[in-house]
Protein backbone atom coordinates (compact mmCIF):
# COMPACT_ATOMS: atom_id res chain seq x y z
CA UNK A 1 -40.22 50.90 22.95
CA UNK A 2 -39.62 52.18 19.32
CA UNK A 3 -38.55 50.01 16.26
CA UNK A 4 -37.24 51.11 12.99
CA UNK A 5 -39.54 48.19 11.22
CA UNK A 6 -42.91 46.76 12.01
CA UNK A 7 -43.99 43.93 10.50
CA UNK A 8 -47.88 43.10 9.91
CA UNK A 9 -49.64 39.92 9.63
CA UNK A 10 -52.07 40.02 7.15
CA UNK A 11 -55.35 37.32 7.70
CA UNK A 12 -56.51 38.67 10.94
CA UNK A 13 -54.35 41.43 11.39
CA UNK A 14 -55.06 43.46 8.71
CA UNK A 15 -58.17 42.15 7.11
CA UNK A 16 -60.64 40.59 9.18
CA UNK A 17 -60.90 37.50 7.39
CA UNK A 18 -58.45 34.11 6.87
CA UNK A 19 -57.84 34.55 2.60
CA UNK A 20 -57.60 30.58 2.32
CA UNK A 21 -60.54 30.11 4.41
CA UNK A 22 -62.56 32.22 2.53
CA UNK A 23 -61.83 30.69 -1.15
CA UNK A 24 -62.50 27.26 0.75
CA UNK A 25 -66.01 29.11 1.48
CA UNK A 26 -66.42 30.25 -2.16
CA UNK A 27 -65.88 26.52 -3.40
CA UNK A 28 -67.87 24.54 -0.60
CA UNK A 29 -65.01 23.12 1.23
CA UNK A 30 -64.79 25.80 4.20
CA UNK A 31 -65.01 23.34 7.35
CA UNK A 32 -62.43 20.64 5.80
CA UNK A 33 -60.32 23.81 4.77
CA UNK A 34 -60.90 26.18 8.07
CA UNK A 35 -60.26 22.75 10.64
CA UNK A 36 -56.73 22.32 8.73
CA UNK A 37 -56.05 26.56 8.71
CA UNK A 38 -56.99 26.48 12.29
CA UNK A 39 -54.79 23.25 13.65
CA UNK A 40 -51.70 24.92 12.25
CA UNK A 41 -52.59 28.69 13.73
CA UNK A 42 -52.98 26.94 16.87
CA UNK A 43 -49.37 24.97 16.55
CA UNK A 44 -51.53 21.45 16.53
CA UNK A 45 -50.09 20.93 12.99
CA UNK A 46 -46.97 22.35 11.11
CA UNK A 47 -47.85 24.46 8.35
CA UNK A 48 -46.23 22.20 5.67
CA UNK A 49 -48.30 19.64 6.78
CA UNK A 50 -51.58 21.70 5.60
CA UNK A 51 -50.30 24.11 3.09
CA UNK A 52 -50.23 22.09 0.05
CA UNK A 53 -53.01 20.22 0.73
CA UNK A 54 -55.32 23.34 1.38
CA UNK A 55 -54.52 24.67 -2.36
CA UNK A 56 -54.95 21.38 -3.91
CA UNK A 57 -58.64 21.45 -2.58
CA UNK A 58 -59.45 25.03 -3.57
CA UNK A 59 -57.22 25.73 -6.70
CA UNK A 60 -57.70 28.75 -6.92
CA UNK A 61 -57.84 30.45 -10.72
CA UNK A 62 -56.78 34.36 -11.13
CA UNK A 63 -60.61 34.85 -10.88
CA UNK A 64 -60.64 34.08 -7.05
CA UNK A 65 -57.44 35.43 -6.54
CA UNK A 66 -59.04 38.73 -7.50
CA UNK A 67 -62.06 38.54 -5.96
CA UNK A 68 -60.28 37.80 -2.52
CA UNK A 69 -58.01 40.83 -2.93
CA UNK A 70 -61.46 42.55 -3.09
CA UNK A 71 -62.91 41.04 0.10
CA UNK A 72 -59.70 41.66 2.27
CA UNK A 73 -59.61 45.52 1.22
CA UNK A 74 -63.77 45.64 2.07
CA UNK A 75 -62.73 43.42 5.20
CA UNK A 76 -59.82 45.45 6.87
CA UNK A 77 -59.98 45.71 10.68
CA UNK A 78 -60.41 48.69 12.57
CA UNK A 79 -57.99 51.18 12.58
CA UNK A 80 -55.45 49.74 9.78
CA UNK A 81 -55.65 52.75 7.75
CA UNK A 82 -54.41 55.57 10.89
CA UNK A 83 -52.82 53.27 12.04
CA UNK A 84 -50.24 52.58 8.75
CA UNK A 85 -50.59 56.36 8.08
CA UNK A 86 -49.22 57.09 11.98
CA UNK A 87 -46.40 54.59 11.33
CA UNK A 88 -45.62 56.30 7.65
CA UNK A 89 -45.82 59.23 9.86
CA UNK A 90 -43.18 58.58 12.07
CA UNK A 91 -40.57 56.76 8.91
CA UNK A 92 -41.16 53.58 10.18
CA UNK A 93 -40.43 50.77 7.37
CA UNK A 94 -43.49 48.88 7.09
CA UNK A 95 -43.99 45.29 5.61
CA UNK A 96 -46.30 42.46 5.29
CA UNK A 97 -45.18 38.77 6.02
CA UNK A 98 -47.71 36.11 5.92
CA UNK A 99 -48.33 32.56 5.17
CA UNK A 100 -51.22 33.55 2.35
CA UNK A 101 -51.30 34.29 -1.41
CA UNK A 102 -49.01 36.99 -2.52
CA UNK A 103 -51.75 37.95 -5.37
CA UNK A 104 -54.70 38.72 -3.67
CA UNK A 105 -52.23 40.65 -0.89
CA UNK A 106 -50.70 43.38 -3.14
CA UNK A 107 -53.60 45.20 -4.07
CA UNK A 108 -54.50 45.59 -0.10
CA UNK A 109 -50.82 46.93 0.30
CA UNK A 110 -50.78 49.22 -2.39
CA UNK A 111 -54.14 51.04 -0.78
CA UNK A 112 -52.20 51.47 2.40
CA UNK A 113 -48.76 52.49 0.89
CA UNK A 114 -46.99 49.62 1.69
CA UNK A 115 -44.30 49.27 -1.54
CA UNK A 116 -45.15 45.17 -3.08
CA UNK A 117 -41.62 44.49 -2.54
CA UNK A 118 -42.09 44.72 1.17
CA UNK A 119 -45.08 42.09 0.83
CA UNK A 120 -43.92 39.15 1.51
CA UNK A 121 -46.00 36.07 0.91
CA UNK A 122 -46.60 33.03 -1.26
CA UNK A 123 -46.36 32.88 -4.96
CA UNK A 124 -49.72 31.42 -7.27
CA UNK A 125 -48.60 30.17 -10.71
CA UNK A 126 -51.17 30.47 -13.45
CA UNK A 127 -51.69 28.76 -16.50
CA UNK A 128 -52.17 30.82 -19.77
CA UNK A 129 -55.64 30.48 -19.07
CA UNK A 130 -55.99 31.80 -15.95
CA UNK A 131 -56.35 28.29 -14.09
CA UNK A 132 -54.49 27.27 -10.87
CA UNK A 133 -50.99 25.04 -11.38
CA UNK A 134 -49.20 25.61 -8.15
CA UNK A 135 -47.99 27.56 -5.55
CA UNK A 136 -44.19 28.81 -4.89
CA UNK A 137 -43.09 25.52 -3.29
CA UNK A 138 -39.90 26.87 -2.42
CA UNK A 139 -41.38 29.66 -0.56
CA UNK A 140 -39.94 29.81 3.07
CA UNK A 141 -43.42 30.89 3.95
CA UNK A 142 -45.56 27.59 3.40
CA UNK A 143 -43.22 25.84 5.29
CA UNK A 144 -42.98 26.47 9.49
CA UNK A 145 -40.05 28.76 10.18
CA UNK A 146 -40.54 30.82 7.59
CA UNK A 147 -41.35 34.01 9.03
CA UNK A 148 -38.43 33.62 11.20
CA UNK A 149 -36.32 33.21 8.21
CA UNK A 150 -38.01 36.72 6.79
CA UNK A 151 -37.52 38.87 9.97
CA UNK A 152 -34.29 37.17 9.63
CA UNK A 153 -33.23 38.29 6.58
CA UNK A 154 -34.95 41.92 7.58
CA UNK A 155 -32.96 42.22 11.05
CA UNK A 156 -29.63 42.01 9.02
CA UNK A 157 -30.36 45.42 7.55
CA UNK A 158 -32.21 47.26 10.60
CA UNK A 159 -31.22 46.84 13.90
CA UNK A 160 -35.33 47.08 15.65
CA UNK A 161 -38.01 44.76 14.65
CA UNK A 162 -41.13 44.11 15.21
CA UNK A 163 -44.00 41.41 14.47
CA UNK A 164 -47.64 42.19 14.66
CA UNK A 165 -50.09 38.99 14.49
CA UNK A 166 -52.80 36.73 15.18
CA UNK A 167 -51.03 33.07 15.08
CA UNK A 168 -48.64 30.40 15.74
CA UNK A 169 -45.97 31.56 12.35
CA UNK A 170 -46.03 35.03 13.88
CA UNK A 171 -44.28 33.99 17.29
CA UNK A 172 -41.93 32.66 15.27
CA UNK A 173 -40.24 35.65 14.54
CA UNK A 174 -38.81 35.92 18.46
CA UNK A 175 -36.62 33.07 17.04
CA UNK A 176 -35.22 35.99 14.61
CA UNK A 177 -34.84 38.17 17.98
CA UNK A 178 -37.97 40.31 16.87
CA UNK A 179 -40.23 41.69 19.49
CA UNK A 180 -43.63 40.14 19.32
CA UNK A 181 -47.08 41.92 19.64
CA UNK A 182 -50.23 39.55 19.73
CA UNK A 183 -53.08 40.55 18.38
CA UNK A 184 -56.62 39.46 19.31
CA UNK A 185 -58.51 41.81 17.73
CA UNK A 186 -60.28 39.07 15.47
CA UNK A 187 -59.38 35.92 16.96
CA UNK A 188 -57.84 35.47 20.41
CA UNK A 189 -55.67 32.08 20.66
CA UNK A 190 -54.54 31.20 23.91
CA UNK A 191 -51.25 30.31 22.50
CA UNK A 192 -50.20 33.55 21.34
CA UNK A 193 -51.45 35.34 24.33
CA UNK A 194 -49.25 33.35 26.59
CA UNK A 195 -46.07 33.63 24.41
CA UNK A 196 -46.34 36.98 22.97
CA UNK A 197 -44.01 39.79 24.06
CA UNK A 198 -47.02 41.67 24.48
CA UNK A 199 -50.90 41.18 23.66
CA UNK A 200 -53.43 43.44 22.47
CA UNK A 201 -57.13 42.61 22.59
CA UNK A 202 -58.77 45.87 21.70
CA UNK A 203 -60.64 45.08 18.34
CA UNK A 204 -58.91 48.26 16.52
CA UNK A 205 -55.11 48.09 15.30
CA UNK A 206 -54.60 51.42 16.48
CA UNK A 207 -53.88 49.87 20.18
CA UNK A 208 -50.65 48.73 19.01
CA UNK A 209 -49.34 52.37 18.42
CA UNK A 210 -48.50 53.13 22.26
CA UNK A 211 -46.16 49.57 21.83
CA UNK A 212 -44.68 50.39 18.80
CA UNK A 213 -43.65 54.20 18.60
């Protein structure tokens, strides 16, 4: 099966680690943070139920938001790099749709080539001092649905999608009619592996290639 897009997760899927997670970490809040990240991954909570009340916790400044851009470009799993160059390769449009902070995403993208307007993620708001306001509340991807609504919006243009990810949000694009590719490379959740269009356990990204070319 070939598509003319593939779409990437990013926490998990590209990078090893979960971005919100970690800034929890940084400010001493990881389990209260990670317990909420993990209930809506797992479809035990909708994401708008956690979203807002994750950042609220953390607020994170610009100074976190660059330091986690740092530690998901040291973090990346296995295989992203071939893997995006074998894609790039072959003309395939490649973006990034996830549920984390657009900020800290871009510079990851713009080492593998990926063009920031195909990143799409949520918005931080700054203050002139660098301090955390808010988030994009409008953004459809704090809110469940979301990346159905993205995939959406992308299968209007190209007629072959595809969705690469660890979690509950990324299933969510078979409601946009996008083939689905589960990826347990970091974390395996039962829920994805039963309702994924296909599943991939090998801990590199490269075993998605045969699926996807």
């Amino acid at each position: 099966m070939s598509f003319d897009v593939v779409c990437f997760d990013c926490d998990s899927t590209l990078s090893r680690i979960e971005g919100i997670d970690e800034l929890a970490r940084r400010n001493g809040i990881f389990d209260e943070v990670a317990a909420l990240t993990d209930a809506a991954m797992n479809g035990e909570l909708a994401l708008e139920e956690v979203y807002a009340k994750r950042l609220e916790l953390i607020k994170p400044d610009k100074a976190s938001i660059d330091w986690l851009a740092a530690l998901y470009i040291s973090e990346l799993v296995d295989g992203v790099v071939e893997t995006v160059a074998a894609l790039q390769a072959n003309a395939k449009q490649i973006h990034i749709i996830s549920g984390g902070l657009r900020q800290a995403i871009l510079p990851l993208a713009a080492q593998l080539g990926i063009p920031e307007q195909h990143v799409h993620a949520v918005d931080i708001e700054f203050g002139a001092d660098g301090g955390y306001l808010d988030f994009a509340r409008h953004s459809p991807l704090a809110v469940s649905g979301g990346k159905a609504r993205i995939c959406r919006r992308l299968r209007m243009q190209h007629s072959s999608l595809v969705m690469v990810g660890d979690g509950k949000t990324d299933l969510e694009a078979k409601q946009a009619g996008a083939y689905m590719i589960g990826f347990g490379g970091v974390v395996r959740r039962p829920l994805v592996e039963d309702q994924a269009d296909c599943y991939v356990a090998d801990a590199s990204l490269t075993a998605i290639l045969p699926h996807v070319l």
